[in-house]
Protein backbone atom coordinates (compact mmCIF):
# COMPACT_ATOMS: atom_id res chain seq x y z
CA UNK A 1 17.00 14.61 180.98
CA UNK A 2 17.75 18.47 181.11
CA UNK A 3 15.62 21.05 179.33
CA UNK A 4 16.71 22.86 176.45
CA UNK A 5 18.02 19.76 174.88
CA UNK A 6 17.38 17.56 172.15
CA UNK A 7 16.87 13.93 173.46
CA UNK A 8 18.03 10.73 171.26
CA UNK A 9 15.66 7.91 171.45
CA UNK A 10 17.47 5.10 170.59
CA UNK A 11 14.74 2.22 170.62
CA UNK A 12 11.55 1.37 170.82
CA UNK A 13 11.41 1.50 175.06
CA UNK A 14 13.36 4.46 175.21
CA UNK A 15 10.75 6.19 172.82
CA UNK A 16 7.82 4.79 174.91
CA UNK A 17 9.03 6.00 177.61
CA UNK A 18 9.30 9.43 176.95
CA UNK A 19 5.53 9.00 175.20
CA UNK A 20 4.38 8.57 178.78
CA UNK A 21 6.35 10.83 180.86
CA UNK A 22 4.10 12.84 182.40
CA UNK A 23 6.49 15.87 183.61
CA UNK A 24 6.18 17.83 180.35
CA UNK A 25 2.64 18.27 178.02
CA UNK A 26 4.33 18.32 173.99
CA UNK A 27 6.23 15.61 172.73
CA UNK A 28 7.73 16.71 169.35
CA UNK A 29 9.34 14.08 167.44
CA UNK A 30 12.09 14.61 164.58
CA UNK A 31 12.51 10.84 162.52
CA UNK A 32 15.71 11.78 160.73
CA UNK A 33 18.26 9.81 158.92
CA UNK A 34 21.68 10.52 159.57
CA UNK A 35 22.24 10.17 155.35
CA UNK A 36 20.17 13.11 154.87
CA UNK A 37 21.40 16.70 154.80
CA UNK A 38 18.50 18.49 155.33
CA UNK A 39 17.67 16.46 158.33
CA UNK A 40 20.93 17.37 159.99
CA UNK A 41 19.72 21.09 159.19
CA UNK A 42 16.40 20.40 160.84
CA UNK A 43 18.31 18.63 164.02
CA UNK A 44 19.78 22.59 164.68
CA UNK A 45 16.66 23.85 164.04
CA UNK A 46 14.95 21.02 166.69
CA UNK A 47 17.77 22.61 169.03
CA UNK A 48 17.27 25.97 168.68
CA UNK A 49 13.12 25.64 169.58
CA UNK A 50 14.46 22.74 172.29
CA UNK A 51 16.15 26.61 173.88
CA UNK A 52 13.19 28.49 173.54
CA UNK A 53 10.47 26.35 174.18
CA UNK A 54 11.75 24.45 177.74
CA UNK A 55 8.24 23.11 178.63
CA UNK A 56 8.34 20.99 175.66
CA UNK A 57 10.15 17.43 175.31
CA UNK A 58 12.02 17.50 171.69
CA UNK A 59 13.22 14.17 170.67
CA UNK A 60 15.28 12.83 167.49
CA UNK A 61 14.47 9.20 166.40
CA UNK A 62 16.73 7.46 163.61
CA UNK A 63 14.01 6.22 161.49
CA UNK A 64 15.77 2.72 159.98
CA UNK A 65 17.06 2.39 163.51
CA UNK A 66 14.11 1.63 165.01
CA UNK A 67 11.68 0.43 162.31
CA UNK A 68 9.59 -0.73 164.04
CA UNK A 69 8.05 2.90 165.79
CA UNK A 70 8.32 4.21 161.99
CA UNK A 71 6.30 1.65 160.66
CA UNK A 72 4.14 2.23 163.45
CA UNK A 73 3.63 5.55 162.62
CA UNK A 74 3.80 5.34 158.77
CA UNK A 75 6.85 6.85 158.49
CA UNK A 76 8.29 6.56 154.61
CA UNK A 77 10.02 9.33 154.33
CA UNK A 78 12.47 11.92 156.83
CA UNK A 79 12.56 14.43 157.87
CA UNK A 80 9.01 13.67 159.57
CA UNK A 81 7.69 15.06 162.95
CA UNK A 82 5.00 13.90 164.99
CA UNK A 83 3.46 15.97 167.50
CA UNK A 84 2.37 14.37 170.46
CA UNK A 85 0.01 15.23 174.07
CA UNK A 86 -0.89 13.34 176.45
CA UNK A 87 0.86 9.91 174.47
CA UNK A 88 -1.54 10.84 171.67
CA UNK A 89 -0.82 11.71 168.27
CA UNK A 90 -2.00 15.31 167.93
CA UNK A 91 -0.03 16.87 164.66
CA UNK A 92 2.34 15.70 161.73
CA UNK A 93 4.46 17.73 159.46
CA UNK A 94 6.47 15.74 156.43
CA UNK A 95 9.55 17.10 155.04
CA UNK A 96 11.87 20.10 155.93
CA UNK A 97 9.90 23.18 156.33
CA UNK A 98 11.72 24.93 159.51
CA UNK A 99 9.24 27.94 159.28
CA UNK A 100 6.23 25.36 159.12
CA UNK A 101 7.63 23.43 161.97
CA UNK A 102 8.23 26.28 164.45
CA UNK A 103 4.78 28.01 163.59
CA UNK A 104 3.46 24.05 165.06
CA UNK A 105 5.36 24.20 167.84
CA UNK A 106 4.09 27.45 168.85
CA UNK A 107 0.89 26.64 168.16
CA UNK A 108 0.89 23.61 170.11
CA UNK A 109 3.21 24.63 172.85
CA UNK A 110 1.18 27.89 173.52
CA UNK A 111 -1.64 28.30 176.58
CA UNK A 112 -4.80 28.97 176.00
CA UNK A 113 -4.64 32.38 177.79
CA UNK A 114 -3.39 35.03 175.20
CA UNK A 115 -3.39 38.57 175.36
CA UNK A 116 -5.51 40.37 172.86
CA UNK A 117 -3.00 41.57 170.48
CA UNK A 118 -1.15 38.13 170.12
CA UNK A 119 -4.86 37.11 169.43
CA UNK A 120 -4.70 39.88 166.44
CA UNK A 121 -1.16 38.46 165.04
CA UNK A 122 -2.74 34.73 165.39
CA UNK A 123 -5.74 35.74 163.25
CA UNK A 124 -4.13 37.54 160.71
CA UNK A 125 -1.49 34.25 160.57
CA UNK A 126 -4.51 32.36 159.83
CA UNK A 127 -5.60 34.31 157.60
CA UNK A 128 -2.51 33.90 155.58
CA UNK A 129 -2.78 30.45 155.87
CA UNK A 130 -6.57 30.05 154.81
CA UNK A 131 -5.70 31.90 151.40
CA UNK A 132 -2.65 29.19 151.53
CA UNK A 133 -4.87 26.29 151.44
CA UNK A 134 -7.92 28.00 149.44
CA UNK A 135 -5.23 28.58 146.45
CA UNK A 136 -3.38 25.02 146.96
CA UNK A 137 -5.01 23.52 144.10
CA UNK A 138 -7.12 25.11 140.81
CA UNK A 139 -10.67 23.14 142.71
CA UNK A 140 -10.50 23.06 145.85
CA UNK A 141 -12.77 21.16 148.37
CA UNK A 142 -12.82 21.75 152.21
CA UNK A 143 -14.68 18.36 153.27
CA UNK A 144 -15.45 15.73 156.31
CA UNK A 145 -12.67 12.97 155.68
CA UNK A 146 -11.41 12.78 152.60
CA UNK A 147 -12.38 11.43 149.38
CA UNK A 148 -11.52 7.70 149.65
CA UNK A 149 -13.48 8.08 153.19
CA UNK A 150 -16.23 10.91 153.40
CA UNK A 151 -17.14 11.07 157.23
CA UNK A 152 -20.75 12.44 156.55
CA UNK A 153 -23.16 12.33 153.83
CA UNK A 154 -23.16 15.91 152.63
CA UNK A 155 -18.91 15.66 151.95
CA UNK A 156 -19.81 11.80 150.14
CA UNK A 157 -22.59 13.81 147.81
CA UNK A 158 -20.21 16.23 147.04
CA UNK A 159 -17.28 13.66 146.08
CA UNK A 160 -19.51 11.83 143.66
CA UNK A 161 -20.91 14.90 142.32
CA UNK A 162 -17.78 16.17 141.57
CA UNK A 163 -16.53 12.40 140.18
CA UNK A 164 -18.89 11.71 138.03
CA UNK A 165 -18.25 15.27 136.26
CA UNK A 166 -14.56 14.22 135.60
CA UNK A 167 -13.62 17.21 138.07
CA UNK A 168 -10.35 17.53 139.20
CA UNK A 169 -10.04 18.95 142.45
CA UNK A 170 -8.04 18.04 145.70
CA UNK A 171 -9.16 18.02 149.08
CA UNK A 172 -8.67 19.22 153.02
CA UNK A 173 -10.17 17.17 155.97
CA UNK A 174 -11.56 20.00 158.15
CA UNK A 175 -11.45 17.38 160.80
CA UNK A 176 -7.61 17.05 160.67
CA UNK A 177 -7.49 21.22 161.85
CA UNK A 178 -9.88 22.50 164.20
CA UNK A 179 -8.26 26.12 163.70
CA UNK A 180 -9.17 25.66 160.23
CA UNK A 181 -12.41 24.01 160.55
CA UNK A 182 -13.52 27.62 162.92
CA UNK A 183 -11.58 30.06 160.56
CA UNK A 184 -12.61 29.12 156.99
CA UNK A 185 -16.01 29.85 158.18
CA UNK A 186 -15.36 33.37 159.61
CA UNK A 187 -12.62 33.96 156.56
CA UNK A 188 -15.28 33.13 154.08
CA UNK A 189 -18.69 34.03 155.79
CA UNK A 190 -20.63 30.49 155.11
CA UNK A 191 -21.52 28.48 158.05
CA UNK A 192 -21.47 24.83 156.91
CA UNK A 193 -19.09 22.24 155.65
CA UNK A 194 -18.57 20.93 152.69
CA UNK A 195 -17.18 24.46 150.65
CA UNK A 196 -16.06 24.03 147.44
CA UNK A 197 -13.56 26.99 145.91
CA UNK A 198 -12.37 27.28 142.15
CA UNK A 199 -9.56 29.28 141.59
CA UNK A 200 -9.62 30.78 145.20
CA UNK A 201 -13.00 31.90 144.78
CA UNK A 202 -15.94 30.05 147.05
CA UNK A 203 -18.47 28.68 145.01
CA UNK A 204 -20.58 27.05 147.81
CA UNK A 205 -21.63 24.07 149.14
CA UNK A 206 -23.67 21.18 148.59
CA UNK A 207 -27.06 22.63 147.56
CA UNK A 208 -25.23 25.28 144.75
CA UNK A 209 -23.12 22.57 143.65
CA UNK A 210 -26.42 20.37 142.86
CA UNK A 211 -27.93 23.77 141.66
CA UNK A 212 -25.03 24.25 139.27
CA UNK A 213 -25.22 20.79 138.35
CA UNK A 214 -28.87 21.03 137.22
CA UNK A 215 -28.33 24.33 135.07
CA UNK A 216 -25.37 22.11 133.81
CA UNK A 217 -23.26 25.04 134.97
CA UNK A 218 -20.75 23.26 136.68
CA UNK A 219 -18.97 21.70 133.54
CA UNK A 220 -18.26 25.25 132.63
CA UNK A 221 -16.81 26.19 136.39
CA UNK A 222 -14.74 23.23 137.28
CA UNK A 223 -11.46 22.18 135.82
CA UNK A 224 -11.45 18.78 134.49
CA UNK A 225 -9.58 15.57 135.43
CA UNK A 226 -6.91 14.21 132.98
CA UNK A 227 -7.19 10.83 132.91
CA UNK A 228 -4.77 8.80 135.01
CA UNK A 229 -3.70 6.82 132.72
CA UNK A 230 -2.63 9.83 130.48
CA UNK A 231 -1.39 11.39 132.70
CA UNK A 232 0.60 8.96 133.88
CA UNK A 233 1.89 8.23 129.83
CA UNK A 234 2.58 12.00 129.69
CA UNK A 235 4.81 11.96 133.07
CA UNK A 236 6.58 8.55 132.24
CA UNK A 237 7.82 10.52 128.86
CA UNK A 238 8.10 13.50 130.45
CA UNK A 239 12.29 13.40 129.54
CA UNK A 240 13.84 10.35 127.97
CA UNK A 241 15.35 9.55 131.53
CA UNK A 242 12.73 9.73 134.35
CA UNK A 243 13.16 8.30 138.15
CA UNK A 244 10.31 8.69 140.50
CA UNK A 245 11.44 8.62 143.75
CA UNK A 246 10.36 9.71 147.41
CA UNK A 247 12.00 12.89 147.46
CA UNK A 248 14.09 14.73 144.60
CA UNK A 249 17.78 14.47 143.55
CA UNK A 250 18.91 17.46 145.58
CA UNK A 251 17.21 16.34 148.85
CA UNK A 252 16.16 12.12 148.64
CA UNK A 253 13.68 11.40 151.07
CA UNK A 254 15.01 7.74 151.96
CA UNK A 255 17.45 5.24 151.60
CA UNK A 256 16.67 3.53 148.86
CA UNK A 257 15.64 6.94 146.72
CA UNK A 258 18.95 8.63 147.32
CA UNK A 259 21.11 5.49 146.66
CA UNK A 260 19.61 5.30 142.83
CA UNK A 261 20.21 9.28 142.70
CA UNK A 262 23.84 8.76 143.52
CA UNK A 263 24.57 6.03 140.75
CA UNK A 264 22.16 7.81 138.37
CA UNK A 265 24.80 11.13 139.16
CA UNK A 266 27.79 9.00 138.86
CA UNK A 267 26.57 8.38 134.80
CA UNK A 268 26.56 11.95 134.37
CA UNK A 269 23.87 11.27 132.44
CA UNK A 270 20.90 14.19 132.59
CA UNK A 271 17.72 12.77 134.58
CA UNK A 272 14.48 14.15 135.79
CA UNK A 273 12.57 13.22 138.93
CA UNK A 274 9.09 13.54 140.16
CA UNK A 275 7.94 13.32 143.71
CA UNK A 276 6.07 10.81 144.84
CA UNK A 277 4.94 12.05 147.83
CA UNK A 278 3.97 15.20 146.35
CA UNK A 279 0.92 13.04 144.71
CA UNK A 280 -0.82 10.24 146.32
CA UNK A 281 -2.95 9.40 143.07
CA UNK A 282 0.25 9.14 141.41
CA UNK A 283 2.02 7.48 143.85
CA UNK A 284 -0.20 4.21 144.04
CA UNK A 285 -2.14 4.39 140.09
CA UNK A 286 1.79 4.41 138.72
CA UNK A 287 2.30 1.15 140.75
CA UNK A 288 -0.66 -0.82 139.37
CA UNK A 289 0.00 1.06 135.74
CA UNK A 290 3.38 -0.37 136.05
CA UNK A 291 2.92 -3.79 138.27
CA UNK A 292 6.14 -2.59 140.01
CA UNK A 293 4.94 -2.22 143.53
CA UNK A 294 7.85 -0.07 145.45
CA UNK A 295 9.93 3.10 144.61
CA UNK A 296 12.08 4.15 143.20
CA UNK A 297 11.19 3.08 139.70
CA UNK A 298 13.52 4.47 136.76
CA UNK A 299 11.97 5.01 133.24
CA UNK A 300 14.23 5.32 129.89
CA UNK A 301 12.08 6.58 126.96
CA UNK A 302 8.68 5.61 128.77
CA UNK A 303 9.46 1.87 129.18
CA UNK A 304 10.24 0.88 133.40
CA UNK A 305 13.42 -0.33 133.77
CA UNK A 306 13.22 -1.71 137.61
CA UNK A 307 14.12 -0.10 140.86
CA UNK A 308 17.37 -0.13 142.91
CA UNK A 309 18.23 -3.57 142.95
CA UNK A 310 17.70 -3.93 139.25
CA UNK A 311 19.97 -0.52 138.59
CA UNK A 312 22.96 -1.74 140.80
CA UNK A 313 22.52 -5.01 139.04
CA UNK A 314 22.38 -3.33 135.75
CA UNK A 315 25.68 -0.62 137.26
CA UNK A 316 27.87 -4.26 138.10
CA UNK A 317 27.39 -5.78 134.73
CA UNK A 318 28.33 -1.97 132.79
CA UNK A 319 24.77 -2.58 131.00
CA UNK A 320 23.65 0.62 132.98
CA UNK A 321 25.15 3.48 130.75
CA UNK A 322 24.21 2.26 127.64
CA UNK A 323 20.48 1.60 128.59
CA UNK A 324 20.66 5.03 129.74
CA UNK A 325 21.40 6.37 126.21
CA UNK A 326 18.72 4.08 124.69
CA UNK A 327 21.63 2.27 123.25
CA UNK A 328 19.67 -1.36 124.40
């Protein structure tokens, strides 16, 4: 295996193996789909780091090749990348983000002995990145675990403080990034985790929040929470022809997601998508809202029509095209 290269794994042993070579001390790991064009961009990009970087094993995994190390991994959608030391899981980064990728690699490739003024550029990159994250969502909360699974009982009182209010906020699990776990506390001078921010602005942690919650200020500071089910009414009607897919129509995620896009394009009929993967709340609620439990699903004027196998059965009988007009 020569460095500088880009290595195929093309099963499950050959994957396993390089997981516990011991020559080299990063694994990075491209599941790509040979369907996909922006994981054939991503495969030059993998080559181009593979160049720089020659201490560090890159490897390109077919995803539906080998199934069973995606499904091991919880891979739904390409292009994914797994970052890997010592055989052990260490990173992730979902979807085609070259700049993203390459700032991991670096990251993780990197000693620990750095000169000052690299030091200088790392810390201003973080920086950047904090104010990123701190302005990713209109409430933000910087927590222990995540909401579903608070990993310490200041982040759990926060969660159902903010629940019961009907907040809507989204989340980061400080344990997931140690670089972000150190810096958020320098970058915004408080000391302790959980930190709540509204609007990019820290409004504090756990004691304020009850504080505010007393005074029955925190109504007045916190955006609320549409309700699911409303919001999931307002997305399904969104246009009168809406697929929600893993992906979008200009770059499908998977198989199955860029199949429906193709016989949805070959209508010529005008469709809008929405994400999935984008949003995990709507992702599963739209499944039990629906009782259709996979994706794609395809809406025409807010009533489900099915997913792929229902749409190519609806393509072969020439029922498609006229459901698609709201003719049926």
């Amino acid at each position: 295996m020569a460095a500088g290269e880009v290595v195929a794994a093309g099963s499950a042993e050959q994957f396993q193996q390089l997981l516990q070579q011991k020559d080299r001390s990063l694994l990075v790991v491209h599941f790509w789909a040979p369907w996909a064009p922006q994981c054939a961009q991503m495969n030059e990009v993998m080559a181009a780091l593979a160049k720089e970087h020659m201490q560090v094993t890159f490897v390109k995994l077919e995803a539906e090749a080998v199934p069973e190390v995606s499904e091991k991994y919880g891979i739904s959608s390409v292009p994914t990348f797994l970052f890997f030391k010592n055989s052990q899981k260490v990173d992730r980064l979902d979807g085609a983000h070259a700049p993203e990728l390459t700032k991991k690699v670096q990251r993780h490739a990197s000693s620990t002995s750095v000169s000052a003024g690299s030091n200088d550029g790392a810390k201003e990159d973080l920086n950047v990145r904090l104010k990123k994250l701190i302005n990713a969502a209109p409430c933000m909360l910087f927590m222990k675990g995540s909401p579903k699974e608070p990993r310490c009982g200041f982040s759990k009182q926060m969660v159902e403080i903010l629940n019961k209010h009907g907040i809507s906020f989204s989340s980061f699990d400080i344990f997931s990034d140690e670089e972000v776990r150190q810096g958020l506390k320098t970058y915004s001078n408080w000391p302790t985790y959980p930190q709540l921010y509204v609007a990019g602005e820290l409004i504090g942690g756990l004691d304020i929040i009850k504080e505010l919650e007393a005074s029955g200020e925190l109504d007045t500071i916190c955006p609320k929470t549409q309700k699911l089910e409303d919001r999931l009414k307002t997305l399904i009607n969104k246009a009168p022809v809406m697929l929600f897919m893993k992906g979008s129509k200009q770059m499908a995620k998977c198989g199955f997601s860029r199949q429906i896009t193709e016989i949805l394009n070959s209508t010529g009929i005008d469709y809008e998508t929405f994400d999935i993967l984008e949003d995990e709340e709507v992702r599963q609620g739209l499944k039990t809202y629906s009782n259709w439990p996979t994706y794609p699903q395809l809406y025409v004027k807010g009533e489900l029509v099915g997913g792929l196998d229902i749409v190519k059965e609806l393509q072969e009988s020439g029922e498609l095209l006229p459901i698609l007009k709201g003719e049926n």
